[in-house]
Structure formats: structure tokens, C-alpha cells
C-alpha atoms as a PDB file:
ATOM      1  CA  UNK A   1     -19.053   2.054  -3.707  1.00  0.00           C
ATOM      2  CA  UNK A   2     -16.385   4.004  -2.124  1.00  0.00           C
ATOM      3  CA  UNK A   3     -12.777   2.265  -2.858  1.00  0.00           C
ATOM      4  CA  UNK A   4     -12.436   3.445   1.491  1.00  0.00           C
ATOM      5  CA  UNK A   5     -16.298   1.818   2.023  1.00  0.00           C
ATOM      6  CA  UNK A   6     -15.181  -1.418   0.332  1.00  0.00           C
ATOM      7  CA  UNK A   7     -11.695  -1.963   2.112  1.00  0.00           C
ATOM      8  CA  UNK A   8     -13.261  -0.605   5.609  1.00  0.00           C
ATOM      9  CA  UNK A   9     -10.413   1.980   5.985  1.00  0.00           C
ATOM     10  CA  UNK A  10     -10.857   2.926  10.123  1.00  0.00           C
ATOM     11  CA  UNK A  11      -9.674   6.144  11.373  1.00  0.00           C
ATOM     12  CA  UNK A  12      -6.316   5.839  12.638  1.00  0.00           C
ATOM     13  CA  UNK A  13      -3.159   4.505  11.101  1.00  0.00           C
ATOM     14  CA  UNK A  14      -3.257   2.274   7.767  1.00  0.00           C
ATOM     15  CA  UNK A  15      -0.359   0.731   6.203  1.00  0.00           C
ATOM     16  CA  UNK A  16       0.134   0.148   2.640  1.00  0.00           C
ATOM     17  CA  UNK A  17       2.696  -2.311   1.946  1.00  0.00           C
ATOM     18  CA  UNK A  18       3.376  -4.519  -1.080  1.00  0.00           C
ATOM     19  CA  UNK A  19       3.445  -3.306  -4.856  1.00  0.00           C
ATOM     20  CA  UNK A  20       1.482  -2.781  -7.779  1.00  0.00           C
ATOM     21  CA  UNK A  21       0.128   0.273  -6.774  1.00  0.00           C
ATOM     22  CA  UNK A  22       0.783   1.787  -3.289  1.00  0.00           C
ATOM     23  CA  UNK A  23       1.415   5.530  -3.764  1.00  0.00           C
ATOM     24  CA  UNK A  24      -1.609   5.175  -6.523  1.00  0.00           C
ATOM     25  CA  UNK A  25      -4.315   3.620  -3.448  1.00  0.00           C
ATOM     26  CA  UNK A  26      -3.062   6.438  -0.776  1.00  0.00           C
ATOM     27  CA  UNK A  27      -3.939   9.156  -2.907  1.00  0.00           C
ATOM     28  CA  UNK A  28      -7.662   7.560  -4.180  1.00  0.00           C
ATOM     29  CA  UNK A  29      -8.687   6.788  -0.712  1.00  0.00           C
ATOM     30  CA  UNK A  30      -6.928   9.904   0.459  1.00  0.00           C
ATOM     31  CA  UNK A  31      -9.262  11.826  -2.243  1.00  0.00           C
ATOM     32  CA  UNK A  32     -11.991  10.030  -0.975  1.00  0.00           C
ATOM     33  CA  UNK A  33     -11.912  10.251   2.759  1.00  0.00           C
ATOM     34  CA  UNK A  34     -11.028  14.163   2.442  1.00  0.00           C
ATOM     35  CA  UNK A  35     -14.047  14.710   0.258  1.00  0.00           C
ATOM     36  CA  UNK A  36     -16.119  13.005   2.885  1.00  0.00           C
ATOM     37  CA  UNK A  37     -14.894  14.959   5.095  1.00  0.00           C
ATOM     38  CA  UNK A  38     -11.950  13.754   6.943  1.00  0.00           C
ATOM     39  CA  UNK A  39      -8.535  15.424   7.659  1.00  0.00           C
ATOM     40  CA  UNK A  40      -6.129  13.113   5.716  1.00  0.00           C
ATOM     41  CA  UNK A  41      -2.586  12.925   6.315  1.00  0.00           C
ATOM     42  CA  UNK A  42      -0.431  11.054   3.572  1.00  0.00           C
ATOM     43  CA  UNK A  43       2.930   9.591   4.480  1.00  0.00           C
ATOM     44  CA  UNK A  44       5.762   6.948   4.417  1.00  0.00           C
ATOM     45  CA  UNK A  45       7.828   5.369   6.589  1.00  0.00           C
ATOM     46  CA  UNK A  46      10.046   4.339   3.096  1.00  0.00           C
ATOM     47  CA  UNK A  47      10.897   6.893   0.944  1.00  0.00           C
ATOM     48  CA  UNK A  48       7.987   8.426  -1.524  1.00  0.00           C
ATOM     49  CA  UNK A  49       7.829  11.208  -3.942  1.00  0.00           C
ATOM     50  CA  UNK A  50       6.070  14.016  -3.419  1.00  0.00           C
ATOM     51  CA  UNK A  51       1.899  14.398  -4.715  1.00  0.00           C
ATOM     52  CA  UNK A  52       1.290  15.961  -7.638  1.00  0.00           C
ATOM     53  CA  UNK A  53      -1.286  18.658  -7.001  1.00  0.00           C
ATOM     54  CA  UNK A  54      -1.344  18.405  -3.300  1.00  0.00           C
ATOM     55  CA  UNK A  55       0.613  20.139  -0.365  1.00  0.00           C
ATOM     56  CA  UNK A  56       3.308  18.775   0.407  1.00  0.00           C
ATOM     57  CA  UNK A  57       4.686  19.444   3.483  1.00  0.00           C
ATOM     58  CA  UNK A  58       8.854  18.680   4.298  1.00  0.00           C
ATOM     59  CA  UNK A  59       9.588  19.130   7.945  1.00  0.00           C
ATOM     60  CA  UNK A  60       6.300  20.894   8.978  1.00  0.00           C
ATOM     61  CA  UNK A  61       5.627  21.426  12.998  1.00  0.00           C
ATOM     62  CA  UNK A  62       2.920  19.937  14.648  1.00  0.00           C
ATOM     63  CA  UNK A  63       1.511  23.567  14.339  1.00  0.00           C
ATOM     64  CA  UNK A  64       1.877  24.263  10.626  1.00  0.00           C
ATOM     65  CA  UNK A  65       0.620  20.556   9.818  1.00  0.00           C
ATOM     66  CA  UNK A  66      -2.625  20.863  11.899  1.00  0.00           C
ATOM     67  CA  UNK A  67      -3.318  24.351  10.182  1.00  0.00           C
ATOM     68  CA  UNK A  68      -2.286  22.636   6.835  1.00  0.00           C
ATOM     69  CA  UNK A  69      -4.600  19.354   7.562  1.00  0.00           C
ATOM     70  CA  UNK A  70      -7.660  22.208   8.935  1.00  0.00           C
ATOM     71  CA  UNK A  71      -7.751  24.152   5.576  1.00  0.00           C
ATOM     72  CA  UNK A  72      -6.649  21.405   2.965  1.00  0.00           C
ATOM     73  CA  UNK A  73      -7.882  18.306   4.451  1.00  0.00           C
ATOM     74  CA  UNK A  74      -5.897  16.289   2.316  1.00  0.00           C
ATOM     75  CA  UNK A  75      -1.811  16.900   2.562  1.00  0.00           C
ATOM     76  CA  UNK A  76       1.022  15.122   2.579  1.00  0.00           C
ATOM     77  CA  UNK A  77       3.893  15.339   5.194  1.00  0.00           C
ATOM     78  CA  UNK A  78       7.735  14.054   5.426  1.00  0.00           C
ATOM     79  CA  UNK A  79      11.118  14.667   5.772  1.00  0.00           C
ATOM     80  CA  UNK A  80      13.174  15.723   2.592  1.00  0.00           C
ATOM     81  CA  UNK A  81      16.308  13.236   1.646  1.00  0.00           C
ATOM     82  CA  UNK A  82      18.891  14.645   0.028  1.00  0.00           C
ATOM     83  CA  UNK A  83      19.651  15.195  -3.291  1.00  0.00           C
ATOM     84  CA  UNK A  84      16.554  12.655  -4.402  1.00  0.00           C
ATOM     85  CA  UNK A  85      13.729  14.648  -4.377  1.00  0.00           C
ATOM     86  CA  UNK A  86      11.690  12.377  -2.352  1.00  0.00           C
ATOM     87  CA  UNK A  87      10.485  12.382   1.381  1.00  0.00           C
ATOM     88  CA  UNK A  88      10.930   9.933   4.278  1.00  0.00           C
ATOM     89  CA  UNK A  89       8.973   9.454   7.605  1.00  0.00           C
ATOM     90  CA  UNK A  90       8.022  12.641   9.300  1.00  0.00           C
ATOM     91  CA  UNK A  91      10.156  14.117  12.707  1.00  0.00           C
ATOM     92  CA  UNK A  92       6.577  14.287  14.581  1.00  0.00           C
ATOM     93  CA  UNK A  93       6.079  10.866  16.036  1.00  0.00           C
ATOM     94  CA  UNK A  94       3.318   8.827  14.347  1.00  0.00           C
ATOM     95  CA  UNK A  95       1.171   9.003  17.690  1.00  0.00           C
ATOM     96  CA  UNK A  96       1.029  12.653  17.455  1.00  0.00           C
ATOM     97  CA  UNK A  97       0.480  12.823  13.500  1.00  0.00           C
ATOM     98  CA  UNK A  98      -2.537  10.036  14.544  1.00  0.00           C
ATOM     99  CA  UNK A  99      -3.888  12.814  17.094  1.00  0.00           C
ATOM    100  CA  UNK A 100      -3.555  15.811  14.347  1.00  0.00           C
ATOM    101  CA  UNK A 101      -5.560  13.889  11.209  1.00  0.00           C
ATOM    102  CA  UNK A 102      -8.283  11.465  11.322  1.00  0.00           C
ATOM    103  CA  UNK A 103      -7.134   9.088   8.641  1.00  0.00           C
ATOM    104  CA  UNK A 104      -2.797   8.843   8.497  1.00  0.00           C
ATOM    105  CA  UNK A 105      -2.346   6.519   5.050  1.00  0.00           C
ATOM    106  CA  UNK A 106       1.016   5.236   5.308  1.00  0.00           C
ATOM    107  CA  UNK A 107       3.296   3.744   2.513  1.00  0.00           C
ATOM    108  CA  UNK A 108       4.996   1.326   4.223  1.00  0.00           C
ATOM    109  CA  UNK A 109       7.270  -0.435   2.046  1.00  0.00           C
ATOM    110  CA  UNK A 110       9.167  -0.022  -1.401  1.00  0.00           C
ATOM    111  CA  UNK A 111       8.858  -2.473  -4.255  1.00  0.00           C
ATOM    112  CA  UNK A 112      11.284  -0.818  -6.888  1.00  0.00           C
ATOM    113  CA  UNK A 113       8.417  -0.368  -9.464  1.00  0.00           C
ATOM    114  CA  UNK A 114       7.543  -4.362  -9.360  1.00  0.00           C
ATOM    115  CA  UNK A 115       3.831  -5.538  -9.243  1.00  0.00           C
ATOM    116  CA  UNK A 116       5.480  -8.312  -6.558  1.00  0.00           C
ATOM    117  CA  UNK A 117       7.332  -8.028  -3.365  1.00  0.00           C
ATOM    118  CA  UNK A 118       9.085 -10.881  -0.604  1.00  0.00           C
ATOM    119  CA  UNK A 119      10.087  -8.557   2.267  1.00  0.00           C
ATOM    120  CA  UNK A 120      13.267  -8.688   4.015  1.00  0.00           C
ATOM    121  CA  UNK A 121      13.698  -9.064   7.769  1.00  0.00           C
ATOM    122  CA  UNK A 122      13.426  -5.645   8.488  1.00  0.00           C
ATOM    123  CA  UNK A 123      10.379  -5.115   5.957  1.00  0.00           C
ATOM    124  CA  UNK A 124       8.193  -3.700   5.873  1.00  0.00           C
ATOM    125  CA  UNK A 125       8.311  -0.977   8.409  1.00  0.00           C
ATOM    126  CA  UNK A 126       4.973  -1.019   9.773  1.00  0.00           C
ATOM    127  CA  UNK A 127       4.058   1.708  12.176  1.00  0.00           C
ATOM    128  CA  UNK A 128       3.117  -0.007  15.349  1.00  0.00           C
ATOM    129  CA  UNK A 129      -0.107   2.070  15.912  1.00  0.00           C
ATOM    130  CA  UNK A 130      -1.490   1.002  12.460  1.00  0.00           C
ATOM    131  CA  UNK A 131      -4.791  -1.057  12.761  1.00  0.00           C
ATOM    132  CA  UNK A 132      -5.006  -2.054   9.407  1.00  0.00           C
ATOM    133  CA  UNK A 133      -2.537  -3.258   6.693  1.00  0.00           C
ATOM    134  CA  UNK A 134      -3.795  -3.619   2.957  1.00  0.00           C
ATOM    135  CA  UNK A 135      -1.525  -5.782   1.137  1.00  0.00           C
ATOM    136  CA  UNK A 136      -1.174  -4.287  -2.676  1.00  0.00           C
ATOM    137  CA  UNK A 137      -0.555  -6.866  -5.463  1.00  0.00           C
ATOM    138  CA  UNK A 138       0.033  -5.893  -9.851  1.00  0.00           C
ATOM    139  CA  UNK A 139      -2.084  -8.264 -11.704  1.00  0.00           C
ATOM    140  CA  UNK A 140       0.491  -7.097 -14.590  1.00  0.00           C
ATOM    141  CA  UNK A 141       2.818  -9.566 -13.241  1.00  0.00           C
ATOM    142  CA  UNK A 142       0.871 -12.533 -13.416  1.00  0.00           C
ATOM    143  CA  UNK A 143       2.489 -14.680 -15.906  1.00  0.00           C
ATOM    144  CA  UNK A 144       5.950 -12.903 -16.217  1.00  0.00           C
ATOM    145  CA  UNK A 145       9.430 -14.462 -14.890  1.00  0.00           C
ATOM    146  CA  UNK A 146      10.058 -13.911 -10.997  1.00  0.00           C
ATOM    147  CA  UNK A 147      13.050 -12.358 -12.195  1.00  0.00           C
ATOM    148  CA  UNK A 148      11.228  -9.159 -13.607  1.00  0.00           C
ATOM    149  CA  UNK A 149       8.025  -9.294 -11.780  1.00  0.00           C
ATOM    150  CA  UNK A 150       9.227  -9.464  -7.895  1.00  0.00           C
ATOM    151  CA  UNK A 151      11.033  -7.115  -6.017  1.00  0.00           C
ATOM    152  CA  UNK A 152      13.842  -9.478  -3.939  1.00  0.00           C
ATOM    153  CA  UNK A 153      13.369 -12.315  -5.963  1.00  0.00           C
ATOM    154  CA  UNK A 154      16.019 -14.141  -4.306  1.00  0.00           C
ATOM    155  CA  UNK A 155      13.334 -14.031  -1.319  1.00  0.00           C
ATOM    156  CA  UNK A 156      10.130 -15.012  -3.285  1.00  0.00           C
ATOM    157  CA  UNK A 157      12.326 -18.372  -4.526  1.00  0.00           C
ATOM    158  CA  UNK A 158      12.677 -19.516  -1.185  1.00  0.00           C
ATOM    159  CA  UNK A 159       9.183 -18.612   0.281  1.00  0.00           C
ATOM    160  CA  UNK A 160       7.280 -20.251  -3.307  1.00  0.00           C
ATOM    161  CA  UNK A 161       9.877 -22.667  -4.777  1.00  0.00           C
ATOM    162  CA  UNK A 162       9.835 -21.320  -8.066  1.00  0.00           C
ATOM    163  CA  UNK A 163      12.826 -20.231  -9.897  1.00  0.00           C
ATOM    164  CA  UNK A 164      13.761 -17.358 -11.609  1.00  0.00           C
ATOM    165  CA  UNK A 165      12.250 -17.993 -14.981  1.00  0.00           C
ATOM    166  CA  UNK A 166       9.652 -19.516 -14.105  1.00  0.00           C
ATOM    167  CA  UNK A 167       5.895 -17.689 -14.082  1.00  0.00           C
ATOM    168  CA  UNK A 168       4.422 -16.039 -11.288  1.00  0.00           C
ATOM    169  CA  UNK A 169       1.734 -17.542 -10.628  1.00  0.00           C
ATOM    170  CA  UNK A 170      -1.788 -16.713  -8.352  1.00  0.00           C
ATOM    171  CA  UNK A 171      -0.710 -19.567  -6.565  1.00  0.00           C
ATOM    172  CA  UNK A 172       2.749 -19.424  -5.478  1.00  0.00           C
ATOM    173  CA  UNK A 173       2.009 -15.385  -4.383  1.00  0.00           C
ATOM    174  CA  UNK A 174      -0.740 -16.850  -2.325  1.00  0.00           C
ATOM    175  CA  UNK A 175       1.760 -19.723  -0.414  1.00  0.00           C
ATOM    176  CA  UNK A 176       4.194 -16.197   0.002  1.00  0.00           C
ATOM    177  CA  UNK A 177       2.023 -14.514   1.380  1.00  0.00           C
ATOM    178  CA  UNK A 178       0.065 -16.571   3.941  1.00  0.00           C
ATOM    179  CA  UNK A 179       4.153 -17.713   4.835  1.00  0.00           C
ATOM    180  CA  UNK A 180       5.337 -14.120   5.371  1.00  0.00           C
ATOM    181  CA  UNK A 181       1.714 -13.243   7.898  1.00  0.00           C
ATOM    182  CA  UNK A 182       2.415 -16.246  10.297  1.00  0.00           C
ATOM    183  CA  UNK A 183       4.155 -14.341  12.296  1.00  0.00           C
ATOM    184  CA  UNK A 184       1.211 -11.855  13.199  1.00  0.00           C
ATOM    185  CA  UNK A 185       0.201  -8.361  12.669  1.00  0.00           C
ATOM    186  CA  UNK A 186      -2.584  -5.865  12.295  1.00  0.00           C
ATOM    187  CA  UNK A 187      -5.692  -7.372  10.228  1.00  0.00           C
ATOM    188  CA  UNK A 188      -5.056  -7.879   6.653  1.00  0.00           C
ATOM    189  CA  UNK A 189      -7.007  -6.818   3.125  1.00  0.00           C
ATOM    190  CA  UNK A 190      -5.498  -7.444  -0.127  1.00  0.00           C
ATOM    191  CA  UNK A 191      -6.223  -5.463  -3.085  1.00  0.00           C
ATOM    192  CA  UNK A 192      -5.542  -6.640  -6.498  1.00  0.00           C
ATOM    193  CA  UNK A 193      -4.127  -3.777  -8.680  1.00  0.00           C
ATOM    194  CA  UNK A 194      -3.969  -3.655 -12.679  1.00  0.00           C
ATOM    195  CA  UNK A 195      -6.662  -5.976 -13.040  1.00  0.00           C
ATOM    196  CA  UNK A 196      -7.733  -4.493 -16.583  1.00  0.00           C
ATOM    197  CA  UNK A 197      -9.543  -7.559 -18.255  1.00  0.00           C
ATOM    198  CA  UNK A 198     -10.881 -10.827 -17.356  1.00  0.00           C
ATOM    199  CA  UNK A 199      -7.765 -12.802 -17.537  1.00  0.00           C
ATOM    200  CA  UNK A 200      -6.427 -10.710 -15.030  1.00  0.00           C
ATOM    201  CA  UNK A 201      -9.724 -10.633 -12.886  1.00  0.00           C
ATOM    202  CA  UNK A 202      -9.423 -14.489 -12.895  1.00  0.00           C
ATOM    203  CA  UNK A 203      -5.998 -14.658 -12.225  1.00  0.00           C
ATOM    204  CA  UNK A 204      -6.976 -12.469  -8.906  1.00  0.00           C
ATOM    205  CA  UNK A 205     -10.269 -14.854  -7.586  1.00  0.00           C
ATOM    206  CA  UNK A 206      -7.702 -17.491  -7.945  1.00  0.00           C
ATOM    207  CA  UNK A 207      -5.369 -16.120  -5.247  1.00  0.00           C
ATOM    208  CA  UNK A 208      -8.587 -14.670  -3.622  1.00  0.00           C
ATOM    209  CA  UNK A 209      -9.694 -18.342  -2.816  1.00  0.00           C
ATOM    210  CA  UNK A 210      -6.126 -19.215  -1.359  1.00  0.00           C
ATOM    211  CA  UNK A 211      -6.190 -16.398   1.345  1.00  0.00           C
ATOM    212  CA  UNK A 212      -7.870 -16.427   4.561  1.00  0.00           C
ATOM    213  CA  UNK A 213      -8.157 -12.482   4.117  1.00  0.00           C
ATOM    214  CA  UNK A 214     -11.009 -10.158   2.202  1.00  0.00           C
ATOM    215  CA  UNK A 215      -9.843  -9.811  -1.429  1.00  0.00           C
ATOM    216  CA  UNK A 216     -10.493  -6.842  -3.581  1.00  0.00           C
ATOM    217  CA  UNK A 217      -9.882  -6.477  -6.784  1.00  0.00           C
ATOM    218  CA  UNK A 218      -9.869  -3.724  -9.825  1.00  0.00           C
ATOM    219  CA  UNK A 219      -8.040  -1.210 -12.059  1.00  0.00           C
ATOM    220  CA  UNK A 220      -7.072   2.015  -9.516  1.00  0.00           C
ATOM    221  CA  UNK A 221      -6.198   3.796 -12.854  1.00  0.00           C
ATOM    222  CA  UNK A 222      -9.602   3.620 -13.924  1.00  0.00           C
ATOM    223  CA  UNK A 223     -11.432   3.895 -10.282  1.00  0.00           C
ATOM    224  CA  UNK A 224     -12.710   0.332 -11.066  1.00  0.00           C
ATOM    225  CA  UNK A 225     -13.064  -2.039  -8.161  1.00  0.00           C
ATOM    226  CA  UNK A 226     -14.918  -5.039  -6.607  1.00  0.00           C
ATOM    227  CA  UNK A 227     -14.690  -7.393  -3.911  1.00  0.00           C
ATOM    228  CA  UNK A 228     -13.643 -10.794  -4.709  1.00  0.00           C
ATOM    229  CA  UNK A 229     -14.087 -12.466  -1.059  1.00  0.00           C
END
């Protein structure tokens, strides 16, 4: 199945926040969507780097992005920041880019390279038309210090109680997580990156059966995937 099919992407606005994997999920379901089909517009409201391989558009019109989107079906579209080489949210308001493509993927949040993240108050910067947010997890850091495997670990001691040496465990990401989505939002699907072998399979249907959301699991590297719950 579909990795799109399986997480029930809708058309409209979907946020990818978390780590582990984000950039890597917007361009598979991206891929997949287009190839069905769709017009697919990438984007951040973060900072990303460009796609390898697909147009990327820095500072397009709503003109020159709708022509883009009608012969390419697949682009990408931001605002340049200097002297880093990567792009930022587009100028055209998200409510317009929503009216231009059918599907607008949107990487929502930064995790510094970390399979982990605890968000800050102003993270992540969802887009308030998005109808779906899928959560991203790295089964690579199962197992490692908080120190190296969470982005703001300061953050993920407070909302789990462990400290920085300790393990990161399928557990204590659950009790962040579920503590961080009281306050509300768009519905929520977590997908379990990096999950390579069986010890990192059962390290996700462990956190799988502490959420109250659908878990999927797999290996985006390999275009492996399953559903968990």
C-alpha cells in the first residue's frame, strides 16, 4: 500500500512536524500523490533545503507557481534566506498556495538532525489551515542518551523525567508526546522512521500501544512501511 493510502493524507494542508525523517516523508508521499495524479506543492514554514531533482521554486508568483504545479505536478516553493542556501515559508499566503495545489506537504518544524524533538512554546509552527499533522519519530534513537538523541533536551527532561544520560525510551516519548497534544490541534498520525529490524519494530508497537493516535511504522529509506495501530 501507498505510504499516502496508509496515513490517509486528505487534500489540503498537512503538517510534518517532529524528527527522524521529515524532509525524507514530504518527498515519498509527494512522489506518490503526484504520480497519482495530484498537483503537489512542497514547503516549510521552518527553514528546509532545497529537493534534489525537483523544481524548486524561490519567490515564485501565484502565476509562475500554478504554471509550475500544472506541468510538474510535484514542486517545491519558498523564500530564499540568505547566505544558507535553504528556503523558508513562501510570500503567497498558505490559503492561496491551498487553492493553487491539491496536496500542500508542509515541514513544520526543525529537529537539528535528531530522531527526537520537545517543542518550544512557539513550536512548531503549524499552519492553521492544516487538517492533518503526522508526528515523525527516529527509531535510531531508541536506546541512546537524551543528550544526543533529542532536539531541546532540556525540554524532553521536564515533559518525561529522565535525565540526560539516561535512555530514551518508547515509553517516556510516548508520556511527551500525549503531554505536548493536550492542548489541541488538527488530528494526529505518528509514523515511526528508521525502523530497520525487529528490535526497532518492537521498540515502535511499544509506543504504538501508549498513544491514543494511528501508529505507522517502517524504514522510508527503503519504502518499507506498516501500520502498527
Amino acid at each position: 500500500m501507498d505510504l499516502s493510502a496508509l496515513l490517509e493524507i486528505r487534500p489540503g494542508v498537512t503538517a510534518v512536524i517532529g524528527g527522524g525523517g521529515k524532509t525524507t516523508l514530504l518527498r515519498v508521499l509527494g512522489t506518490e500523490l503526484a504520480e497519482a495524479g495530484a498537483r503537489v506543492l512542497l514547503c516549510t514554514t521552518t527553514k528546509i533545503f532545497p529537493f534534489d531533482g525537483l523544481l524548486n521554486l524561490t519567490g515564485p508568483s501565484e502565476e509562475a507557481l500554478a504554471e509550475a504545479l500544472k506541468a510538474r505536478r510535484l514542486v517545491c516553493a519558498g523564500s530564499p534566506v540568505s547566505g544558507t542556501g535553504k528556503l523558508t515559508a513562501p510570500a503567497i499566503p498558505m490559503k492561496k498556495l491551498a487553492a493553487l495545489a491539491d496536496y500542500v506537504l508542509v515541514e513544520a518544524d526543525g529537529s537539528a538532525g535528531r530522531p527526537f524533538k520537545a517543542h518550544a512554546a512557539h513550536e512548531p509552527m503549524l499552519p492553521r489551515l492544516a487538517n492533518q499533522v503526522i508526528y515523525m519519530v527516529g527509531a535510531s534513537g531508541f536506546g541512546r542518551p537524551v543528550r544526543e538523541a533529542v532536539h531541546r533536551p532540556e525540554l524532553f527532561w521536564f515533559l518525561s523525567n529522565l535525565e540526560p544520560e539516561d535512555p530514551v525510551t518508547p515509553e517516556a516519548v510516548a508520556e511527551a508526546l500525549q503531554i505536548e497534544a493536550a492542548a489541541g490541534g488538527p488530528p494526529v498520525r505518528v509514523f515511526v522512521n528508521q525502523a530497520e529490524d525487529e528490535a526497532a519494530l518492537a521498540n515502535a508497537r511499544r509506543l504504538a500501544e501508549r498513544l491514543p493516535w494511528p501508529v505507522c511504522a517502517g524504514a522510508l529509506n527503503r519504502r518499507s512501511w506498516t501500520c502498527l495501530l
